[in-house]
Protein backbone atom coordinates (compact mmCIF):
# COMPACT_ATOMS: atom_id res chain seq x y z
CA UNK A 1 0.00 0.00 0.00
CA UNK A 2 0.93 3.63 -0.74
CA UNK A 3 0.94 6.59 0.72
CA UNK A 4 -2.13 9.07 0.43
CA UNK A 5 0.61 11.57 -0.95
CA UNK A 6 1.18 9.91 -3.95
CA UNK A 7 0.07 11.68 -7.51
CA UNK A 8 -3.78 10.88 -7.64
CA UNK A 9 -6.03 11.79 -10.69
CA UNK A 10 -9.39 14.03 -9.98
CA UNK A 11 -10.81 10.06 -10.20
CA UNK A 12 -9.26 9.14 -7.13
CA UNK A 13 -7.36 6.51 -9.01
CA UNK A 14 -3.46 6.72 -8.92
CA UNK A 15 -1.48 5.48 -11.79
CA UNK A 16 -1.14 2.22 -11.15
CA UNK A 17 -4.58 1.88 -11.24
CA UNK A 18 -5.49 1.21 -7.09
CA UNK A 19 -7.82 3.54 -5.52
CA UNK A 20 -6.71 6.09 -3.31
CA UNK A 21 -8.17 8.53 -0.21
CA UNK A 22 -7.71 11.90 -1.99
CA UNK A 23 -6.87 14.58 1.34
CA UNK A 24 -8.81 17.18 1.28
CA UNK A 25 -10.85 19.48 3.37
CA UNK A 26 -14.19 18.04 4.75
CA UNK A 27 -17.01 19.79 2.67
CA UNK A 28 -14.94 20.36 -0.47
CA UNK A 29 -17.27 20.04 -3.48
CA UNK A 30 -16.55 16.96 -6.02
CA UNK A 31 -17.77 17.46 -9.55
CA UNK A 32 -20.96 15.83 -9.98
CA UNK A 33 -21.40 13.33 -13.13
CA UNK A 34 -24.75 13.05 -14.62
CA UNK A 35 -25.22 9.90 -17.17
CA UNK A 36 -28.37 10.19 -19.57
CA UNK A 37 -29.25 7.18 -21.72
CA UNK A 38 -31.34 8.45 -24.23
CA UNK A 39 -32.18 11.38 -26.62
CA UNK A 40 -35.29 11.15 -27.14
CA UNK A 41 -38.25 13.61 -25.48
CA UNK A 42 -37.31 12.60 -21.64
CA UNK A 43 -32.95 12.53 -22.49
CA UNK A 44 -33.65 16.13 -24.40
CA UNK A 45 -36.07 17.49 -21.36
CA UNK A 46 -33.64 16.53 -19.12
CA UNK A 47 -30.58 18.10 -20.92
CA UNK A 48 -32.33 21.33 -20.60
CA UNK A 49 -33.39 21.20 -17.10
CA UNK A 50 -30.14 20.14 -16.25
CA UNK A 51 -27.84 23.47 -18.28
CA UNK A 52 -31.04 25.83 -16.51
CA UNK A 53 -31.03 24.43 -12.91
CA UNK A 54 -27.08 23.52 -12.47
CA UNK A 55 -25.26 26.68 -14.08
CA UNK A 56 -22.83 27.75 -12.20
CA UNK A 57 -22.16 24.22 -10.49
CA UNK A 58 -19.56 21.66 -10.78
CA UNK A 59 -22.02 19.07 -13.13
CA UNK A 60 -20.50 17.17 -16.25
CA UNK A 61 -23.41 16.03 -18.05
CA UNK A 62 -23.40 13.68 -21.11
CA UNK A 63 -26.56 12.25 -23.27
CA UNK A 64 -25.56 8.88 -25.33
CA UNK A 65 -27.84 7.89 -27.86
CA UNK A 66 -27.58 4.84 -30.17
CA UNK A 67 -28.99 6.16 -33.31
CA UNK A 68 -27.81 8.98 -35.68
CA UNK A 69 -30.41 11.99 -34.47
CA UNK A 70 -32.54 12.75 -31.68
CA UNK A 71 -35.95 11.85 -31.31
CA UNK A 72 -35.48 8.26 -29.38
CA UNK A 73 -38.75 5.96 -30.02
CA UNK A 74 -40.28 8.75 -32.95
CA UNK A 75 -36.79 9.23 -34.66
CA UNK A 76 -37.31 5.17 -35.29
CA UNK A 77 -40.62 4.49 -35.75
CA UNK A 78 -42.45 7.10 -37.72
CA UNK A 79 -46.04 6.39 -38.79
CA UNK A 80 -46.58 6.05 -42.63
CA UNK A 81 -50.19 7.85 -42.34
CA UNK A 82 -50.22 10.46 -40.19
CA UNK A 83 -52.58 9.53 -36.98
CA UNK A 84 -55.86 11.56 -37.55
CA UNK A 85 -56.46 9.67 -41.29
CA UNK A 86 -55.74 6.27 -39.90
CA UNK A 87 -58.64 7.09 -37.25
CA UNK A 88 -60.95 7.51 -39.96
CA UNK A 89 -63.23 5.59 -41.07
């Protein structure tokens, strides 16, 4: 085991991969991570509540989305009529 001296990354992880107790003040803000899986109407919503409600604080936030646009769910399945004719009768 090392010292808690040694050079760690803003991870916590030191080079040689092993985890290690960063030493720093009680109460000192870590940057926050948020993960989104998605683009589509929740992944967007959330990307914009997110850049309103955490400016100014230490948030990384990241959307992935599989496909090659957003839209999720409507980007893939689009409707060949729209919905009102195939209602009628």
């Amino acid at each position: 085991m090392g010292s808690i001296t040694e050079p760690v990354d803003s991870d916590g992880f030191a080079d040689d991969g092993s985890y290690k107790i960063r030493n720093v003040p009680l109460g000192t803000r870590r940057q926050l991570r948020v993960v989104c899986i998605g683009a589509g109407y929740s992944g967007v919503l959330l990307a914009i509540i997110v850049s309103q409600k955490m400016q100014g604080h230490n948030v990384d936030f990241q959307i992935y989305e599989m496909n090659h646009d957003l839209g999720g769910t409507w980007l893939k399945n689009r409707q060949a009529v729209p919905y009102a004719e195939a209602l009628k009768v």
